[in-house]
Structure formats: structure tokens, C-alpha cells
C-alpha atoms as a PDB file:
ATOM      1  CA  UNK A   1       1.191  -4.395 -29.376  1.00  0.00           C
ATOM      2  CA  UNK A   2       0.534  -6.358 -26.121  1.00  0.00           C
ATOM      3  CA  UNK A   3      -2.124  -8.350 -25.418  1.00  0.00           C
ATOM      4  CA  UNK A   4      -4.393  -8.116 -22.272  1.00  0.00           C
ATOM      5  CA  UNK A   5      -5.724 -10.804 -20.594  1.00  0.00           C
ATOM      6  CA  UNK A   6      -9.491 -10.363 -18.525  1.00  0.00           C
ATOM      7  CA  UNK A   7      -9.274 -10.146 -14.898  1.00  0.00           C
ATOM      8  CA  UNK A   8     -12.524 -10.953 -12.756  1.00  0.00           C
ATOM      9  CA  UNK A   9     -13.652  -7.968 -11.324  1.00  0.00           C
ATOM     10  CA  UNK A  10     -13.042  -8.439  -7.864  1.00  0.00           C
ATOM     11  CA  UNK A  11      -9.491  -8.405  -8.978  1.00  0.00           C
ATOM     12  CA  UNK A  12      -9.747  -4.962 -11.146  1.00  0.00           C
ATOM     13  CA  UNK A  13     -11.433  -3.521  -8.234  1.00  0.00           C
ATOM     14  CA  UNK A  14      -8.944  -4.614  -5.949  1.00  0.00           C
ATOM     15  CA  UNK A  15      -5.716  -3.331  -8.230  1.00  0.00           C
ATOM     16  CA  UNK A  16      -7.476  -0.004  -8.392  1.00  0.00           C
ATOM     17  CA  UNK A  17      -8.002   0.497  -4.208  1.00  0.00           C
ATOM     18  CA  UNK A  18      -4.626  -0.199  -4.145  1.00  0.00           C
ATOM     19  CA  UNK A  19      -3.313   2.519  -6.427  1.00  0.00           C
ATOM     20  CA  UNK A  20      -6.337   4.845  -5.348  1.00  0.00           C
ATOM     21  CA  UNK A  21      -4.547   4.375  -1.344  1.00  0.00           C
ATOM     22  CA  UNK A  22      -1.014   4.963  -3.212  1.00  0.00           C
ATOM     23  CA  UNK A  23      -2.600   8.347  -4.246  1.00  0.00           C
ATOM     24  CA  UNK A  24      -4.239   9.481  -1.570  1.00  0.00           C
ATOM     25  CA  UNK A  25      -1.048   9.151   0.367  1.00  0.00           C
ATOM     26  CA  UNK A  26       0.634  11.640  -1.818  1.00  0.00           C
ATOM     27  CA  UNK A  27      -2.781  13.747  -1.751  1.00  0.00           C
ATOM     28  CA  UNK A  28      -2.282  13.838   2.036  1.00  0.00           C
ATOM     29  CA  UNK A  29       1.331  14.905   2.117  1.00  0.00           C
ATOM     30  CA  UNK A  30       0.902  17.918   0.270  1.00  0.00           C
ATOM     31  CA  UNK A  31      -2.053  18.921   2.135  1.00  0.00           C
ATOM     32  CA  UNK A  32      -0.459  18.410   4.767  1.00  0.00           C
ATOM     33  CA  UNK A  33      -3.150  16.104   6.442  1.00  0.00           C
ATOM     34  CA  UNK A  34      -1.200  14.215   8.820  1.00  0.00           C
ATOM     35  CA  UNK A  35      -4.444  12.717  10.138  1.00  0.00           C
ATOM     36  CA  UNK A  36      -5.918  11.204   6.948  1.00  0.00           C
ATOM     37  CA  UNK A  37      -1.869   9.893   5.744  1.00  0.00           C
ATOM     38  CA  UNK A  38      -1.557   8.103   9.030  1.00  0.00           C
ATOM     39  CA  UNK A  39      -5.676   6.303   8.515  1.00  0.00           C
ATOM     40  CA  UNK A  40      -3.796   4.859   5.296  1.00  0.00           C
ATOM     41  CA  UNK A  41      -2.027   2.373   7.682  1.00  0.00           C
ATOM     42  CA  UNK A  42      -2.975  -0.689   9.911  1.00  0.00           C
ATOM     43  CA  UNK A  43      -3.023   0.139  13.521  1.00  0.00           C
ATOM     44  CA  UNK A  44       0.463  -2.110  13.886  1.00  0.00           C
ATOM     45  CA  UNK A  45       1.837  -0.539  10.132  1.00  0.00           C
ATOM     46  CA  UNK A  46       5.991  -0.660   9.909  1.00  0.00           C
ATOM     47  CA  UNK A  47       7.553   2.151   8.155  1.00  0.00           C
ATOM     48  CA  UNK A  48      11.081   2.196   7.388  1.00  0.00           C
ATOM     49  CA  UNK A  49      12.950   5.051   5.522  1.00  0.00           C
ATOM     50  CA  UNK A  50      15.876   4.413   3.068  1.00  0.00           C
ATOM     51  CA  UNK A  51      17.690   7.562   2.413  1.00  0.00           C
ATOM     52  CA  UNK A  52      20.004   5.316   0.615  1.00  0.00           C
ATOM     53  CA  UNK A  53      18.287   3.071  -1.264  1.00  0.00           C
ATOM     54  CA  UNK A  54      21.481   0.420  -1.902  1.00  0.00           C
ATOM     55  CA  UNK A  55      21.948   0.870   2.045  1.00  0.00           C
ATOM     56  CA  UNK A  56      21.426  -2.894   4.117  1.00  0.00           C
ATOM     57  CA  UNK A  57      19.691  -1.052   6.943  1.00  0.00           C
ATOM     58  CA  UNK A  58      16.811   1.473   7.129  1.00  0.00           C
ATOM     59  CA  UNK A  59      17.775   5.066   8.186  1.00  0.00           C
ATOM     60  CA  UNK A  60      15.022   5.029  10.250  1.00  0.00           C
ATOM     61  CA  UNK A  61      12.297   2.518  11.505  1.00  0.00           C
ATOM     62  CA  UNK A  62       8.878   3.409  13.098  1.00  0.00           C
ATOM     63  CA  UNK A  63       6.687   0.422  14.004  1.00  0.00           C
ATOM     64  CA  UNK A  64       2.624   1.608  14.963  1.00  0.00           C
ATOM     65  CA  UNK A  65       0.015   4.223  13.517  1.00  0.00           C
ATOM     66  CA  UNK A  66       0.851   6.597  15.480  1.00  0.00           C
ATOM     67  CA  UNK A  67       4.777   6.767  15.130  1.00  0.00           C
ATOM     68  CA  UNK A  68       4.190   8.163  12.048  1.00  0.00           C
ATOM     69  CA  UNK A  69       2.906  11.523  13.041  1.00  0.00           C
ATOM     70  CA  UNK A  70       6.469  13.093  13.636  1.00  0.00           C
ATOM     71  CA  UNK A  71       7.291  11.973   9.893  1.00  0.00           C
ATOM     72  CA  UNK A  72       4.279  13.384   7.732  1.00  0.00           C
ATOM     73  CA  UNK A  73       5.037  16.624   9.897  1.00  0.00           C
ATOM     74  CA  UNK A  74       7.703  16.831   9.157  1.00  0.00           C
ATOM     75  CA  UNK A  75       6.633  17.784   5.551  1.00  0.00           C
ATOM     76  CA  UNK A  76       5.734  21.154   6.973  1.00  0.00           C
ATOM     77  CA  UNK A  77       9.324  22.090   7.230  1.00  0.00           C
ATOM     78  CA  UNK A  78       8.744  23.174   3.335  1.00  0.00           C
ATOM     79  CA  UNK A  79       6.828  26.114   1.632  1.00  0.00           C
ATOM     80  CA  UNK A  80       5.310  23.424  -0.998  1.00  0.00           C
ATOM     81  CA  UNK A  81       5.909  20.042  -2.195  1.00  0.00           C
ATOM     82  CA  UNK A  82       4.388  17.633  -4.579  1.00  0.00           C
ATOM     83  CA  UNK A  83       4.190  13.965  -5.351  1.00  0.00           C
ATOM     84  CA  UNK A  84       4.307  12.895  -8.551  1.00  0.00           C
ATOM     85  CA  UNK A  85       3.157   9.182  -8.382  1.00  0.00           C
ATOM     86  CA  UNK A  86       4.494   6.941 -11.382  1.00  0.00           C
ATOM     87  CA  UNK A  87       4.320   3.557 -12.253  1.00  0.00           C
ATOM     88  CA  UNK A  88       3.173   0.649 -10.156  1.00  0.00           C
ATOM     89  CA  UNK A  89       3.613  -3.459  -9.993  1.00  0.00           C
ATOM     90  CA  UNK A  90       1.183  -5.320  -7.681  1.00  0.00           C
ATOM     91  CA  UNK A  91       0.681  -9.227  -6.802  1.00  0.00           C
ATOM     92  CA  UNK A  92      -2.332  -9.906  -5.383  1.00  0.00           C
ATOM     93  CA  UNK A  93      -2.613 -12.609  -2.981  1.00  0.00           C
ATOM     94  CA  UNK A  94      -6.230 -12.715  -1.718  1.00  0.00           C
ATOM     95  CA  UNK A  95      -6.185 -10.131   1.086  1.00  0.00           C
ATOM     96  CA  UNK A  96      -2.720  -9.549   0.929  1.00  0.00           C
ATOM     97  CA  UNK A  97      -0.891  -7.849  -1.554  1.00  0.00           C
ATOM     98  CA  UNK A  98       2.866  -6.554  -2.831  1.00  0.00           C
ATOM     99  CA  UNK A  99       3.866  -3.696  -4.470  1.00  0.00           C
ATOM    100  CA  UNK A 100       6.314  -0.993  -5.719  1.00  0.00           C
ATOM    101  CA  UNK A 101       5.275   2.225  -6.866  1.00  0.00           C
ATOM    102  CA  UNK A 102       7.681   5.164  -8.459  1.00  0.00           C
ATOM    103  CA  UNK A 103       7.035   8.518  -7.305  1.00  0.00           C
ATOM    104  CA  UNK A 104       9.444  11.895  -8.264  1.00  0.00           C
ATOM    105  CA  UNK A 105       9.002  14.440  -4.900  1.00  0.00           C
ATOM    106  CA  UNK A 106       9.287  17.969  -5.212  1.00  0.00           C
ATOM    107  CA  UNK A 107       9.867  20.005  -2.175  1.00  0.00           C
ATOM    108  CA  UNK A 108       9.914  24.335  -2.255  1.00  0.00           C
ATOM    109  CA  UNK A 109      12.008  26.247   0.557  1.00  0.00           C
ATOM    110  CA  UNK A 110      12.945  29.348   1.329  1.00  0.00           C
ATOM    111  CA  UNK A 111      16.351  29.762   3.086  1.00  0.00           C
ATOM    112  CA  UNK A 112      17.276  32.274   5.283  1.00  0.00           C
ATOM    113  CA  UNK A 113      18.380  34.780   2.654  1.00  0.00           C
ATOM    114  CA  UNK A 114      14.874  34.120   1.601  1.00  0.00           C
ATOM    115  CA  UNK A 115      15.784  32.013  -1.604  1.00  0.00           C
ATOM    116  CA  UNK A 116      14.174  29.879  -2.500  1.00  0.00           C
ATOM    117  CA  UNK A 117      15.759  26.444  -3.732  1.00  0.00           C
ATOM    118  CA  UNK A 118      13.647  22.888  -4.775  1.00  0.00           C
ATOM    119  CA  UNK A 119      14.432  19.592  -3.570  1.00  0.00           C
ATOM    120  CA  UNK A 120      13.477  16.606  -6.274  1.00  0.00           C
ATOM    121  CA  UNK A 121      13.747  13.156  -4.914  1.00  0.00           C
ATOM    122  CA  UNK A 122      13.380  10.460  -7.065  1.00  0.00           C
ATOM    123  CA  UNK A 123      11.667   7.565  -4.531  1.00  0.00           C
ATOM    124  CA  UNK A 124      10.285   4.288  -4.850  1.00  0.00           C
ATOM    125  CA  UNK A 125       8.211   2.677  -2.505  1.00  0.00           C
ATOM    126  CA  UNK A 126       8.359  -1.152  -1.421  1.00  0.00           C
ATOM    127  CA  UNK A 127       4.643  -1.989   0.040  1.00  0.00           C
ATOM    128  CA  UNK A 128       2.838  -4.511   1.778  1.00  0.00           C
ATOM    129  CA  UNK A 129      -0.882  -4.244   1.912  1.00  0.00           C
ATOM    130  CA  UNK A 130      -3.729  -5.948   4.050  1.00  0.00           C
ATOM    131  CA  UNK A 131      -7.452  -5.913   2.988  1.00  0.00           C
ATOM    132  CA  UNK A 132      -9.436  -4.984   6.155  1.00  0.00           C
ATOM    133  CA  UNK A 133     -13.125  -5.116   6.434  1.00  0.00           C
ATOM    134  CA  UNK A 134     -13.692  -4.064   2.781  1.00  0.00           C
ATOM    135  CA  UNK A 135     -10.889  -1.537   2.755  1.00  0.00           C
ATOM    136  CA  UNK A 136      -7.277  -1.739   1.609  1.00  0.00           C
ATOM    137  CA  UNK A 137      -4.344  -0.248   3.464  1.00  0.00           C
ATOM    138  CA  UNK A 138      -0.565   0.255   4.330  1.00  0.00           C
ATOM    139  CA  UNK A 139       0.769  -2.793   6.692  1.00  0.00           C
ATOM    140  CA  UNK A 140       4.798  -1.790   5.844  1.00  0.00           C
ATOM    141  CA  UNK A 141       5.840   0.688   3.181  1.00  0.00           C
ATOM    142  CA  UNK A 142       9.629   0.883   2.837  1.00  0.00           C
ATOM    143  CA  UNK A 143      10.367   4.896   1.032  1.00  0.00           C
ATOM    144  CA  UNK A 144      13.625   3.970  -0.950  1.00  0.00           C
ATOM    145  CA  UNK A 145      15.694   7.706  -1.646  1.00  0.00           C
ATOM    146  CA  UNK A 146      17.058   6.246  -5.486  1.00  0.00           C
ATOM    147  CA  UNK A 147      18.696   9.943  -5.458  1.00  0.00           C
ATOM    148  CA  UNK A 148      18.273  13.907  -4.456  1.00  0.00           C
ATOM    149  CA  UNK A 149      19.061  17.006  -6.222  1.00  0.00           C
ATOM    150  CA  UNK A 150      18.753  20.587  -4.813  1.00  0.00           C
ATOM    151  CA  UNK A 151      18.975  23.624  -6.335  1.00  0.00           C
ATOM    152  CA  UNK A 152      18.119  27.312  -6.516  1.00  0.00           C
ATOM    153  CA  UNK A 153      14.273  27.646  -8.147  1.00  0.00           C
ATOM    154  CA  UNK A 154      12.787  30.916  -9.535  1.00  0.00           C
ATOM    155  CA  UNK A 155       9.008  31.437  -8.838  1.00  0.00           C
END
């Protein structure tokens, strides 16, 4: 069995606010709140999408808050999804901090035949994080696609 060491608790409190904003990202993607994803990120946030995950450049880059709209509604396009967040590294660095969290996305569609198939993405995300007045959020997150499957789904 491992052994733990103490942490102060600035530092647990920090470590959880991180993986409490990891979470509510997901919570906000299939809720569909656009809004309250994008108030995740600094005002000057880089996101950059990997649909290839061994690929040397990002499929797509948006740089600013508000270039991220058109992506998180873009979730819309399906009937249902969810985010099933997994495990997560992070270095701490005062007010700065690194991460990568796991997360297996599940996303419901109906064609137009009207079946249905499910989309499962397994993802990781590559994060850097700024502490700003009190509050911990999203400065870059890079979504890494590790691999897709699709398939016909019964309800």
C-alpha cells in the first residue's frame, strides 16, 4: 500500500478547484450551457483541438473567451452526450498550474433514417490553469481525440 504524504491546506484546496473546474466543464457540455463552459476560461484562454492526438499541429485553434461559443454549440448537433471525467495529474506552481485529465465522451444521434447510433471518444485533456482573484480557471486546454468509435445504439 502507498503512503501519503500531508499537503498544507491551501494546497488540498487548490487541487480540488482544479478538478471541481474540470467537472463543471463536462457539467456544462451536457447541459448544454454554452455560457457557464465559456466563464471556465480567462478572457485571453487558447483552445486548440487535436482530433489526432499523435498529430504535430492542432486541427483547430481558437485564441479568446468568446471564440469558443461556436465549439460548445456545437454539442447541440447531438440528441445526448455525456462526459465521463477520469483520472487527473496536476503540478501546482503557486497561481499557476498543469494538468491532464482523462475523460471517455459519449455522444447520442439520430440519423436520418431515424437511428440512432453513439459516438464514444476516448479524450484527454492537456491544461494550463491561472488562479484569478480567488478563483481557478482555463488559460489553454488542448482536447487530445486518443480514438473514436461509432456505432448503432438501442434505447
Amino acid at each position: 500500500m502507498s503512503s501519503y504524504t500531508s499537503i498544507p491546506p491551501q494546497e488540498a484546496a487548490d487541487r480540488l478547484a482544479i478538478r471541481e473546474l474540470i467537472d463543471a466543464y463536462a457539467h456544462c457540455a451536457d447541459r448544454r450551457d454554452g455560457k457557464g463552459q465559456m466563464a471556465l476560461f480567462t478572457e485571453d484562454t487558447r483552445f486548440l483541438v487535436y482530433m489526432d492526438a499523435t498529430a504535430a499541429e492542432p486541427t483547430q485553434e481558437l485564441h479568446g473567451r468568446e471564440a469558443l461559443a461556436p465549439v460548445f454549440d456545437n454539442l447541440n448537433t447531438y440528441r445526448a452526450t455525456t462526459h465521463f471525467n477520469g483520472q487527473s495529474t496536476v503540478s501546482l506552481d503557486g497561481d499557476r498550474a498543469s494538468g491532464e485529465s482523462y475523460c471517455l465522451a459519449q455522444h447520442i444521434s439520430f440519423g436520418a433514417d431515424a437511428e440512432r447510433t453513439i459516438m464514444i471518444a476516448s479524450i484527454r485533456y492537456l491544461d494550463e490553469f491561472v488562479k484569478q482573484d480567488g478563483a481557478w480557471f482555463f488559460a489553454e486546454r488542448r482536447l487530445m481525440v486518443d480514438w473514436t468509435e461509432t456505432r448503432p445504439c438501442t434505447p
